[in-house]
C-alpha atoms as a PDB file:
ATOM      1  CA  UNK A   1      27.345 -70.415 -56.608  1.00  0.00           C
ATOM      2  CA  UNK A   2      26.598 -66.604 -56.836  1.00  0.00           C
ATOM      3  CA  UNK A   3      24.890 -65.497 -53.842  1.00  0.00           C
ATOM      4  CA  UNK A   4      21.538 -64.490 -55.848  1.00  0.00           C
ATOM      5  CA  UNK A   5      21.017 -68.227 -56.914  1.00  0.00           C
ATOM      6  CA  UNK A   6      20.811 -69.028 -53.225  1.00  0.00           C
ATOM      7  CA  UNK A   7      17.281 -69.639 -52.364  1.00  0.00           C
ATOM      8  CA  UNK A   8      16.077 -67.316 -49.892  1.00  0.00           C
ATOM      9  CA  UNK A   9      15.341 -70.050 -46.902  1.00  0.00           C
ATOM     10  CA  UNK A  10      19.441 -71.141 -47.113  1.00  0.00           C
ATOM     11  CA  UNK A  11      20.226 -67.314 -47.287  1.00  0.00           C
ATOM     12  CA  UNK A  12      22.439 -66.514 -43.541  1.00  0.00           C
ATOM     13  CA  UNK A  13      20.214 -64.204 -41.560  1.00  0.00           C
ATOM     14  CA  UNK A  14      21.118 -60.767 -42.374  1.00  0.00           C
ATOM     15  CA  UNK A  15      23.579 -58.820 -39.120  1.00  0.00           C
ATOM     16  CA  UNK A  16      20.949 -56.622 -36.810  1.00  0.00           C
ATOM     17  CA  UNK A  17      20.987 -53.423 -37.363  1.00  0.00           C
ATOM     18  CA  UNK A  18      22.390 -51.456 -34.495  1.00  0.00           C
ATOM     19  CA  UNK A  19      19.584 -48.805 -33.248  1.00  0.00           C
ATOM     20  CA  UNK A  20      20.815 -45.463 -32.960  1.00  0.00           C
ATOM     21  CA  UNK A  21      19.618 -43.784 -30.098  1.00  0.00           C
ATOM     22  CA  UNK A  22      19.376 -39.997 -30.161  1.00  0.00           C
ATOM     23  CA  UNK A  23      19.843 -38.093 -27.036  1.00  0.00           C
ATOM     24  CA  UNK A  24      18.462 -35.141 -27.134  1.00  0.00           C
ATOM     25  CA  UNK A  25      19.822 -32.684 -24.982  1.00  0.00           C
ATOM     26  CA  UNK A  26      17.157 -30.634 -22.448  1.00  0.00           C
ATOM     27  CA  UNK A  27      16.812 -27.850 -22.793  1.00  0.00           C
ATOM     28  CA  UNK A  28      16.831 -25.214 -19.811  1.00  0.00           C
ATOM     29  CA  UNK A  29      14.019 -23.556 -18.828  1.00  0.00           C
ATOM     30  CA  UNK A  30      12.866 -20.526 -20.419  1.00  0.00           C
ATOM     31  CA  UNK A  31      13.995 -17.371 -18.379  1.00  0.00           C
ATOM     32  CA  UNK A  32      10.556 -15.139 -19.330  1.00  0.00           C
ATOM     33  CA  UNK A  33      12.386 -11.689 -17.618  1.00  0.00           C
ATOM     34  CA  UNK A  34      15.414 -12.105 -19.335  1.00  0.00           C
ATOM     35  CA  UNK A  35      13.377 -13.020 -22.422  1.00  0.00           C
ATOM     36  CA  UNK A  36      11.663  -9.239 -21.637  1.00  0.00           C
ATOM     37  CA  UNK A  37      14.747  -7.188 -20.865  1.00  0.00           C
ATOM     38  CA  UNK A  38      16.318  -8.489 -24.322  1.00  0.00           C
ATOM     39  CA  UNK A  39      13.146  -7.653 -26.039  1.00  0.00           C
ATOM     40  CA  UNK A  40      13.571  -4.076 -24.982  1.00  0.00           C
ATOM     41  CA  UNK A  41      16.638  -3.352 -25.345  1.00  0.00           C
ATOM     42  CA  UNK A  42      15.891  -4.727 -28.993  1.00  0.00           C
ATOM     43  CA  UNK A  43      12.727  -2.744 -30.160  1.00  0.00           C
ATOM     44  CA  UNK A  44      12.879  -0.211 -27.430  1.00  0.00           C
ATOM     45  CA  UNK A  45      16.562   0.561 -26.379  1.00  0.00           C
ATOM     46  CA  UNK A  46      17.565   3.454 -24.057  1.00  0.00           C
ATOM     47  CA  UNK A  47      13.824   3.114 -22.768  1.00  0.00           C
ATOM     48  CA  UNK A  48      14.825   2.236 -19.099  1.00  0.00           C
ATOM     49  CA  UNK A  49      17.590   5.062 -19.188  1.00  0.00           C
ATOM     50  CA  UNK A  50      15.225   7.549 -20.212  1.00  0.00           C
ATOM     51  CA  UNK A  51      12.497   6.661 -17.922  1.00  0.00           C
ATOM     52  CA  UNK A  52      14.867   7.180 -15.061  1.00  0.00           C
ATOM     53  CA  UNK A  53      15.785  10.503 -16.634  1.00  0.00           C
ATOM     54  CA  UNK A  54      12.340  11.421 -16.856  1.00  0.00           C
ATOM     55  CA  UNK A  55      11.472  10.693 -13.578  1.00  0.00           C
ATOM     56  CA  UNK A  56      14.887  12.390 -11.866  1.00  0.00           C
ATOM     57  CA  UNK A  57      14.047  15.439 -14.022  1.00  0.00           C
ATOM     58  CA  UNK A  58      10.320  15.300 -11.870  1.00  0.00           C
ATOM     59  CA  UNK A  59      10.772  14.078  -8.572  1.00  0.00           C
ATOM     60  CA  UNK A  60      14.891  13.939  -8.389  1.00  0.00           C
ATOM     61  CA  UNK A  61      17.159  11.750  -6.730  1.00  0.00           C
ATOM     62  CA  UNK A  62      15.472   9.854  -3.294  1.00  0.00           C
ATOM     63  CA  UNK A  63      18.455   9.033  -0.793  1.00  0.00           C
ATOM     64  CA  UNK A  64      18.197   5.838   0.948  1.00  0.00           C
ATOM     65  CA  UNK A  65      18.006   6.245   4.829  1.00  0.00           C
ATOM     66  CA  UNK A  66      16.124   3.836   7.255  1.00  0.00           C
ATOM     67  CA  UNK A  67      13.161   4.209   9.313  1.00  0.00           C
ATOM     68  CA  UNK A  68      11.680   2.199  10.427  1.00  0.00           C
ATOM     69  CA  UNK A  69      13.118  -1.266  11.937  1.00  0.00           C
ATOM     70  CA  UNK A  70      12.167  -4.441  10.097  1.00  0.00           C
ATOM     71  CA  UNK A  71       9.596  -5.798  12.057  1.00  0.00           C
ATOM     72  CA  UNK A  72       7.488  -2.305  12.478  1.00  0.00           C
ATOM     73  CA  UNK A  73       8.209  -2.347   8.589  1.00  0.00           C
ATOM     74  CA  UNK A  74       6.978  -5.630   8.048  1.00  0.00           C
ATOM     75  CA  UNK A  75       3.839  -4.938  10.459  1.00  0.00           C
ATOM     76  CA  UNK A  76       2.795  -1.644   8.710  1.00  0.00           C
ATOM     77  CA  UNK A  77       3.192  -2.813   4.865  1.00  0.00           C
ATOM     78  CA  UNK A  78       0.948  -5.423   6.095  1.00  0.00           C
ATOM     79  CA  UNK A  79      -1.516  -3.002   7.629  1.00  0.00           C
ATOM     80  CA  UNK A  80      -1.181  -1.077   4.217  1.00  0.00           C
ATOM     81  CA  UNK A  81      -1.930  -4.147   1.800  1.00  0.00           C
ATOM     82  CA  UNK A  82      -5.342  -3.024  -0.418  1.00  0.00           C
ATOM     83  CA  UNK A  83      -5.940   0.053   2.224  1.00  0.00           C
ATOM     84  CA  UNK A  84      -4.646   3.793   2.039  1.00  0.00           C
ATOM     85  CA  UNK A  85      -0.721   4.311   4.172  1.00  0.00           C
ATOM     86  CA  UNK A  86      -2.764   6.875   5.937  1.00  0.00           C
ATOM     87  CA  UNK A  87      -5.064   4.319   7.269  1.00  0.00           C
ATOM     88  CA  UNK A  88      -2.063   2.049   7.843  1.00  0.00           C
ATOM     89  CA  UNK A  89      -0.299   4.519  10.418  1.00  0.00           C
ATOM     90  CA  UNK A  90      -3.678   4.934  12.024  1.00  0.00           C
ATOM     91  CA  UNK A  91      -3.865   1.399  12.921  1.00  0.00           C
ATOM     92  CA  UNK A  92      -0.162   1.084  13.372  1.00  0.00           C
ATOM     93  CA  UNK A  93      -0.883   4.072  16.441  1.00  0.00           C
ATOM     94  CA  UNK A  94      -3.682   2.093  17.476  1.00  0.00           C
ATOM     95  CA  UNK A  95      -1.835  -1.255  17.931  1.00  0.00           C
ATOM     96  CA  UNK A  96       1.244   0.582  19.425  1.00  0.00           C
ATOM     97  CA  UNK A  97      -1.460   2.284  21.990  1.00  0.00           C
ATOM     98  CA  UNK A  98      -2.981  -1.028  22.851  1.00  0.00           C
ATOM     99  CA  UNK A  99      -0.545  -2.912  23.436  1.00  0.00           C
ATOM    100  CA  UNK A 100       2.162  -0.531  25.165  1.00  0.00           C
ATOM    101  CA  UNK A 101       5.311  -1.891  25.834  1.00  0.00           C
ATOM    102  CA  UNK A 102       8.562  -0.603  28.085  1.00  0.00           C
ATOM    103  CA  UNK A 103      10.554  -0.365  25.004  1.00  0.00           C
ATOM    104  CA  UNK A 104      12.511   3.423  24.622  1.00  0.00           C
ATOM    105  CA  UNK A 105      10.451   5.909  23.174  1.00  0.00           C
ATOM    106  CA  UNK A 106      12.161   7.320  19.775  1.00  0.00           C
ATOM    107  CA  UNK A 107      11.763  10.948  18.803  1.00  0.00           C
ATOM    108  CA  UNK A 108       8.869  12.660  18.777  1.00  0.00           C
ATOM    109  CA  UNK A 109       8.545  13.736  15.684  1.00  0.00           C
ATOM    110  CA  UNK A 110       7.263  12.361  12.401  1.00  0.00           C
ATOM    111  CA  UNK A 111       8.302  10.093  10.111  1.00  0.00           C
ATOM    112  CA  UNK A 112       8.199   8.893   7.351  1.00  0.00           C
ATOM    113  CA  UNK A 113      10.019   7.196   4.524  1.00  0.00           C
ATOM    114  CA  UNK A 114      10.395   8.186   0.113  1.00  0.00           C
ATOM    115  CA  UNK A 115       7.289   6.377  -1.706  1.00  0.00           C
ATOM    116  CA  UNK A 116       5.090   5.960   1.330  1.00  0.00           C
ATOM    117  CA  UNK A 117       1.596   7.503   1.161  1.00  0.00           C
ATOM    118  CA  UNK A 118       0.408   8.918   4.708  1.00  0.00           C
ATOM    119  CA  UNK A 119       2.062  11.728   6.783  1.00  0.00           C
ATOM    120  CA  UNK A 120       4.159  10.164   8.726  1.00  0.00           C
ATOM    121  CA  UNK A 121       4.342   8.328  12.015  1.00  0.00           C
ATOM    122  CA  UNK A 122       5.231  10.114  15.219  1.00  0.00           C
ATOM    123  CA  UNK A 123       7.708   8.488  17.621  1.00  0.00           C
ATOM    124  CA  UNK A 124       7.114   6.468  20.831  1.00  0.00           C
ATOM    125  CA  UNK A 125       7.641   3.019  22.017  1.00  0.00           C
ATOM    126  CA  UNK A 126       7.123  -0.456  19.809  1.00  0.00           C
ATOM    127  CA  UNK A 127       4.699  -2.208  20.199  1.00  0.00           C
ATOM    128  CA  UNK A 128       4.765  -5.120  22.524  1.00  0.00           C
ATOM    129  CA  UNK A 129       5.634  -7.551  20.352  1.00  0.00           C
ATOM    130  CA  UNK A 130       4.795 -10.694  22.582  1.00  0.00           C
ATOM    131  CA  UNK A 131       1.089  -9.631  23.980  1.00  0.00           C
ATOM    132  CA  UNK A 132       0.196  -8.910  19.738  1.00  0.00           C
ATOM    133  CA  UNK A 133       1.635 -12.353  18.851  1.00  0.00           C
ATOM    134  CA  UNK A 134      -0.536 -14.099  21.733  1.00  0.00           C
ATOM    135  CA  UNK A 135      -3.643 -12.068  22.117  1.00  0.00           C
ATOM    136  CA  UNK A 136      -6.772 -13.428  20.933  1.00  0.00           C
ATOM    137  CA  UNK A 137      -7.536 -12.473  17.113  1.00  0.00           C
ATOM    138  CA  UNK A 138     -10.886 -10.925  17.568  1.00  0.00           C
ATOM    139  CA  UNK A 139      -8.886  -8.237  20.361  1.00  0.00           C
ATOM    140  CA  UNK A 140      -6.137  -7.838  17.721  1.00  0.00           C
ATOM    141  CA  UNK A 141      -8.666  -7.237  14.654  1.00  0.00           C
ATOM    142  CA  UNK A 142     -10.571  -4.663  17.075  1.00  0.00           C
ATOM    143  CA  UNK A 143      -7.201  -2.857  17.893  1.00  0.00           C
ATOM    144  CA  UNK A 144      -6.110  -2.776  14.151  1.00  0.00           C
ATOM    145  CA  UNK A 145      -9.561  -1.869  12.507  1.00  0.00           C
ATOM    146  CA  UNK A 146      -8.996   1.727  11.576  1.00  0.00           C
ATOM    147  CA  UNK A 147      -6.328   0.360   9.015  1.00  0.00           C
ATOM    148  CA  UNK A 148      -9.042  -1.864   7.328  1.00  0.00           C
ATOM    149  CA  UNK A 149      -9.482  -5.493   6.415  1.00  0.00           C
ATOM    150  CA  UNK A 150      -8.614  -6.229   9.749  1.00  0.00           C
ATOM    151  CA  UNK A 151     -10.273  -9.480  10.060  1.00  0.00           C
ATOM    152  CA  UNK A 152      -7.605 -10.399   7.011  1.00  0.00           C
ATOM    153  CA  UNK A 153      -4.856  -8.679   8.535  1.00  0.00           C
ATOM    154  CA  UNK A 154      -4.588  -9.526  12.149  1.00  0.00           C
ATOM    155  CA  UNK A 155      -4.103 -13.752  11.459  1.00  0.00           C
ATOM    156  CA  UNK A 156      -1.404 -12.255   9.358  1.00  0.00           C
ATOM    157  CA  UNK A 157       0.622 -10.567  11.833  1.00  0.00           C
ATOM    158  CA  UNK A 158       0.202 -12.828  14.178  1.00  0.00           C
ATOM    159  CA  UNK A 159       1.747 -16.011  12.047  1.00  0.00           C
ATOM    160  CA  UNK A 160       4.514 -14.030  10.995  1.00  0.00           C
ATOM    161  CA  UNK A 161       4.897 -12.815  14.704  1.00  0.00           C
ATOM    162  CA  UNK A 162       4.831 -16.331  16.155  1.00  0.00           C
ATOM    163  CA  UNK A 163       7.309 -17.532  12.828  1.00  0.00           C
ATOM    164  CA  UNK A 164       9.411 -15.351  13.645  1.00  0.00           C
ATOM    165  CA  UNK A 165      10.157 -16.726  17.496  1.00  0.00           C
ATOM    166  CA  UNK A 166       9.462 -19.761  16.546  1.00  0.00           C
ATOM    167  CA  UNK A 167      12.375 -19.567  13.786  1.00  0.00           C
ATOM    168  CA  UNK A 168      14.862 -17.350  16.106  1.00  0.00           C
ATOM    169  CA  UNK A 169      13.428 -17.042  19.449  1.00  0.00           C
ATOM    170  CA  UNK A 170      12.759 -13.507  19.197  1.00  0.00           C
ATOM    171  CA  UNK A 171      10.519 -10.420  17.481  1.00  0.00           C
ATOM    172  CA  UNK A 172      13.781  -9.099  15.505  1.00  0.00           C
ATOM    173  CA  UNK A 173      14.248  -9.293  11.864  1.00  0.00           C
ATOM    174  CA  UNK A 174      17.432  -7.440  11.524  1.00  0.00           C
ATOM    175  CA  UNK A 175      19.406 -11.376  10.706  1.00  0.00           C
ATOM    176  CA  UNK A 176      17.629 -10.693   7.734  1.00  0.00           C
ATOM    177  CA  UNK A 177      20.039  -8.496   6.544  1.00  0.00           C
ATOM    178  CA  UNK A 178      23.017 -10.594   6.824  1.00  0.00           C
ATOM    179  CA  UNK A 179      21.348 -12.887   4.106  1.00  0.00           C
ATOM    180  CA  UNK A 180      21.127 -13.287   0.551  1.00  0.00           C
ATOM    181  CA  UNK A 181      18.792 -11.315  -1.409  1.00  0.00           C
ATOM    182  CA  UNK A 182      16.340 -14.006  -2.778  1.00  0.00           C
ATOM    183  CA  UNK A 183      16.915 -16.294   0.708  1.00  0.00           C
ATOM    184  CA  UNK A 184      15.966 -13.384   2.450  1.00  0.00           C
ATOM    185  CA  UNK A 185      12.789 -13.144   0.281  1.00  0.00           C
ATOM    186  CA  UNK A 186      12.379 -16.947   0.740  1.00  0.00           C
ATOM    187  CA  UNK A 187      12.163 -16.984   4.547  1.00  0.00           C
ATOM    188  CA  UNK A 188       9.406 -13.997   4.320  1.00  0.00           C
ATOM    189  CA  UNK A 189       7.530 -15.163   1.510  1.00  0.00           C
ATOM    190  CA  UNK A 190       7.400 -19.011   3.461  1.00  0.00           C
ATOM    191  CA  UNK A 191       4.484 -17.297   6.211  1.00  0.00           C
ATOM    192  CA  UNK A 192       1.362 -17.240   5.199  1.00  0.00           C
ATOM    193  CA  UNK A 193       0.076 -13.845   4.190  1.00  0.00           C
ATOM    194  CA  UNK A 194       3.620 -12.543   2.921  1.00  0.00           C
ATOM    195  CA  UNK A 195       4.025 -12.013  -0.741  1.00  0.00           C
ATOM    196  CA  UNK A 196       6.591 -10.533  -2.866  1.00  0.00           C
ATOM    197  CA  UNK A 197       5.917  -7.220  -2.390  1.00  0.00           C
ATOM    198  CA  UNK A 198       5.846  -7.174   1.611  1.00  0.00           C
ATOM    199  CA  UNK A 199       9.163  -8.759   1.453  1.00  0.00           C
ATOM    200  CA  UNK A 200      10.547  -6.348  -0.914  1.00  0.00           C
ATOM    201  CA  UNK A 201       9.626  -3.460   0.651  1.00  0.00           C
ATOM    202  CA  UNK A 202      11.203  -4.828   4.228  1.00  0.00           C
ATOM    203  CA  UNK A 203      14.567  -5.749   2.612  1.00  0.00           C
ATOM    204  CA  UNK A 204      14.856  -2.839   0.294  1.00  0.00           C
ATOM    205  CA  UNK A 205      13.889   0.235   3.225  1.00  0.00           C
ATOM    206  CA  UNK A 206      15.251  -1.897   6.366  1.00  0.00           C
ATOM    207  CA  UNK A 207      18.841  -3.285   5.111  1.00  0.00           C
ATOM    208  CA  UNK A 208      19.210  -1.367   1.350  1.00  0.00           C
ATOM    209  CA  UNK A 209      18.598  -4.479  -0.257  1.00  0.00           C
ATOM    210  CA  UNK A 210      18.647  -4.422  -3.817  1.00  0.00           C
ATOM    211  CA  UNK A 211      14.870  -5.607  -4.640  1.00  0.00           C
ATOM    212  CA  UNK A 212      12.271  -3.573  -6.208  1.00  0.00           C
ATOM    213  CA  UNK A 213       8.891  -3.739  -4.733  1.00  0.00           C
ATOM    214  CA  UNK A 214       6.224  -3.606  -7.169  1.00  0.00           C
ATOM    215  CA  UNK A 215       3.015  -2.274  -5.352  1.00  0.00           C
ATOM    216  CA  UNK A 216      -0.270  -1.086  -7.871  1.00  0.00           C
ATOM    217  CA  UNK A 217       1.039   1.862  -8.689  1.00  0.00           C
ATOM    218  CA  UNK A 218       4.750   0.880  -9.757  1.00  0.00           C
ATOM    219  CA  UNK A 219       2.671  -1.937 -11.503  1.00  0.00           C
ATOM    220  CA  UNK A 220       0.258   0.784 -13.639  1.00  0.00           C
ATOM    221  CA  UNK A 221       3.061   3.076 -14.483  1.00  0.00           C
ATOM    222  CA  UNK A 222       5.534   0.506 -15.676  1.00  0.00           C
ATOM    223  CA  UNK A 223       2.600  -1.280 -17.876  1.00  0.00           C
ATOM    224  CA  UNK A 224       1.834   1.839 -19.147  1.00  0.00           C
ATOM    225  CA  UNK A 225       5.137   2.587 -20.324  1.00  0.00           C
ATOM    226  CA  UNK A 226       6.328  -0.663 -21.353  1.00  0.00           C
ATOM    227  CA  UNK A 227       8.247  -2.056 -19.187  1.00  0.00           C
ATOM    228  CA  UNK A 228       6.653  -4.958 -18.173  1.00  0.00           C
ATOM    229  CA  UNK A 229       4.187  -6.732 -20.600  1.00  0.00           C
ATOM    230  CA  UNK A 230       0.650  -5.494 -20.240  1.00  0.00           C
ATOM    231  CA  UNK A 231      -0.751  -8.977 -19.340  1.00  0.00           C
ATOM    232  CA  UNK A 232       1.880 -10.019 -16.947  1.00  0.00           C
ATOM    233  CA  UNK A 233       1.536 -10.767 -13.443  1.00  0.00           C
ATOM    234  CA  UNK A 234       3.028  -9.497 -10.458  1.00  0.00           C
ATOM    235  CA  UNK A 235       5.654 -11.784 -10.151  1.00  0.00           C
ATOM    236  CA  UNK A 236       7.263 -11.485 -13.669  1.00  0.00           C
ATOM    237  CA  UNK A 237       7.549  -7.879 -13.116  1.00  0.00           C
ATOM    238  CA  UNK A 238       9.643  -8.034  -9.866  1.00  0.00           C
ATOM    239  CA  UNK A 239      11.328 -10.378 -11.521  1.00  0.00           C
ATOM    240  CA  UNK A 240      11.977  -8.089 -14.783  1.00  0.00           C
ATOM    241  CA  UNK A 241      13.035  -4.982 -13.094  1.00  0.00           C
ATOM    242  CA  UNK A 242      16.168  -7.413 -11.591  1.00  0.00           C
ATOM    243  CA  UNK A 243      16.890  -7.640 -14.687  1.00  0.00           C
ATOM    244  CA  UNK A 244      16.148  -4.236 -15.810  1.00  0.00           C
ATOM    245  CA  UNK A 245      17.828  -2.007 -13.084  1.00  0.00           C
ATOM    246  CA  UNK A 246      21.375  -2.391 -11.878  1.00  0.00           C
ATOM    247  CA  UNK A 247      21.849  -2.986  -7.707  1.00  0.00           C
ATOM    248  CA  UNK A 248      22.389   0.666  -6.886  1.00  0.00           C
ATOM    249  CA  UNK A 249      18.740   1.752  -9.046  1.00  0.00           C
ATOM    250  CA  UNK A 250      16.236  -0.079  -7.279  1.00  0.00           C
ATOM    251  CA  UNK A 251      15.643   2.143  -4.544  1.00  0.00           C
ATOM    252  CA  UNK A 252      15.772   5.331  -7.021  1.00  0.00           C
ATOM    253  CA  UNK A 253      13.078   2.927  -9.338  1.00  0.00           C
ATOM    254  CA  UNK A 254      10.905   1.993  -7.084  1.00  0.00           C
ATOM    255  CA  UNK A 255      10.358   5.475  -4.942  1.00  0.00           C
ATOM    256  CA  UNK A 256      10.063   7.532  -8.187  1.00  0.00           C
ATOM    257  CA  UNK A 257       7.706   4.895  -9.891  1.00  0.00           C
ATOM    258  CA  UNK A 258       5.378   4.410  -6.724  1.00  0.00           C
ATOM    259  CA  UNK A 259       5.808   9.011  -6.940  1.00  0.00           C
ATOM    260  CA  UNK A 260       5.105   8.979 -10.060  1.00  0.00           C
ATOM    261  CA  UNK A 261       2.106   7.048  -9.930  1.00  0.00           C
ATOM    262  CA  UNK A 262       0.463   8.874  -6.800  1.00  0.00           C
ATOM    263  CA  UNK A 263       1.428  12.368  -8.247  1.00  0.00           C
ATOM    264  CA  UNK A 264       1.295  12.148 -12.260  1.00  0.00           C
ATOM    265  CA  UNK A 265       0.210   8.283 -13.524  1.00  0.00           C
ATOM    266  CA  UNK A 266      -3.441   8.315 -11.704  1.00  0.00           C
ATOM    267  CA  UNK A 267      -5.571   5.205 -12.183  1.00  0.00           C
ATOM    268  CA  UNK A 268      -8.086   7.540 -13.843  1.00  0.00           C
ATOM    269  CA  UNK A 269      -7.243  10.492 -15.822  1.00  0.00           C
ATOM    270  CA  UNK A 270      -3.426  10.631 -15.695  1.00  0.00           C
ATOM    271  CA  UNK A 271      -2.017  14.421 -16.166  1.00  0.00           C
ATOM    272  CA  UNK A 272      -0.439  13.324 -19.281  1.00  0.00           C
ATOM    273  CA  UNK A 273       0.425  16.184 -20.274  1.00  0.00           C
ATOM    274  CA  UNK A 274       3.020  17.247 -17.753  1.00  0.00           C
ATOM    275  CA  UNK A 275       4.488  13.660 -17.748  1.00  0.00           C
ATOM    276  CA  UNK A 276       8.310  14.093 -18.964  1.00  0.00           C
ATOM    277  CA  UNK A 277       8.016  10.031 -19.979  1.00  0.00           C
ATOM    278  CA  UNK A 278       4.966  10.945 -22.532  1.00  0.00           C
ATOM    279  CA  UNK A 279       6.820  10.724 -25.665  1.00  0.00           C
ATOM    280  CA  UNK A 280       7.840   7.559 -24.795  1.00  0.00           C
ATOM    281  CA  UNK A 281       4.810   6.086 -22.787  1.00  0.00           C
ATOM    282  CA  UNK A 282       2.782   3.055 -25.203  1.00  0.00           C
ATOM    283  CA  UNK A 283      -0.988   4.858 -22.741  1.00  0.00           C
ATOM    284  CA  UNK A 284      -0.149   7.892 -24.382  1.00  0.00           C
ATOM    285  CA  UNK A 285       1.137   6.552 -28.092  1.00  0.00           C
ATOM    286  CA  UNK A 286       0.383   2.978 -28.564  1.00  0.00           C
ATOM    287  CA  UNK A 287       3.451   2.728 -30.829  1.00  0.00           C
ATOM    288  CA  UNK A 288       5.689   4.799 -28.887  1.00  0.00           C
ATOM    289  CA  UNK A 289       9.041   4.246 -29.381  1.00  0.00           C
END
């Protein structure tokens, strides 16, 4: 009998279909700085080259040299977050003053580090570490109020202060050095009060480590010119510039950027007109090149 005379009730159920499952494969993350560096070395190569160019040919070549040891690093970038450096080393005098310690004085003269605002610091004895950790805030925001904020500022120093002996028993930072860049950033960034930028600037002038703080003014000048994207956040551009600069430029980058911005890129009315980076800067030709 030819199988379409069968009736359809005696008909042997049909074999089941195997299912064919699709595994899709996921996909990794998005990388959004390495998305940005491509993009510019697309539509906009040489750009990063001839910034640096542009600002050797104004300010030259800073050489790397510390000054300051971590934790009086880490102390005054704090005193200097949303107030003036000069203001900083004013309150930075004022803490050192107030709570004297037996430490050994170093030279008397001033200094001062490439990229920082004020006029320098003049030598003498640390800070005693200890009696600022454990004294009561509203002493430490009195001591510290020339720098401004200080009501922010003091509960700052103080965790990362008591973190820090907490963590190693001591007021020193220099183990810091020994560690990976982004680990090192980790451990600063985990105390309350200490961002990206603060940790930066502690690994990059204490230890040389290659990390590229990006403060307001590095942040104007590089939007202005185009290396960052003009709605991205602080984060994406330290994150960028890793990707932008090699190891050995992020000291040069980030003390002629920070220069450039103090001296040349002003918030309001920028002297664009002596700026060696105009004929490539999108604030002075939206479609520069």
């Amino acid at each position: 009998m030819a199988e379409d005379t069968v009736p359809p009730e005696k008909r042997p159920p049909a074999p089941a279909r195997r299912s064919r499952v699709v595994r899709r494969r996921k996909r990794k993350p998005a990388d959004p700085a390495l998305a940005w560096a491509r993009r510019l070395a697309r539509y906009r190569p040489g750009l990063v080259d001839d910034t640096r160019a542009a600002m050797r040919a104004m300010y030259g070549v800073p050489v790397w040299q510390r000054v300051h040891d971590p934790t009086s690093e880490l102390v005054l970038t704090i005193l200097s977050q949303n107030s003036a450096d000069i203001n900083a080393e004013k309150a930075f005098g004022a803490l050192r003053a107030h709570f004297p310690s037996q430490s050994v004085a170093t030279e008397e003269a001033k200094i001062n580090r490439p990229g920082w605002g004020g006029t320098g610091i003049k030598g003498g004895a640390l800070p005693e570490w200890s009696a600022v950790e454990q004294a009561p805030v509203e002493e430490l925001v009195d001591a510290i109020r020339p720098g401004g904020l200080a009501p922010q500022k003091a509960p700052r120093i103080q965790a990362s202060l008591r973190a820090l002996r907490e963590a190693r028993g001591d007021y020193s930072l220099e183990f810091l050095g020994d560690l990976p860049p982004m680990e090192a950033v980790a451990w600063l960034t985990a105390i309350a009060g200490i961002g990206r930028k603060t940790a930066s600037v502690v690994l990059l002038f204490c230890f040389g480590t290659p990390l590229m703080p990006v403060d307001r003014h590095v942040e104007r000048v590089a939007k202005r010119i185009g290396l960052v994207p003009p709605k991205g956040d602080l984060l994406l551009a330290h994150d960028i510039f890793l990707r932008l600069l090699d190891p050995g430029q992020m000291h040069e980058g980030h003390v002629n950027l920070i220069t450039h911005g103090r001296q040349t890129c002003h918030a309001r009315k920028p002297a664009c007109h002596r700026c060696a980076i105009a004929p490539r800067c999108r604030y002075v030709t939206t479609k520069a090149p």
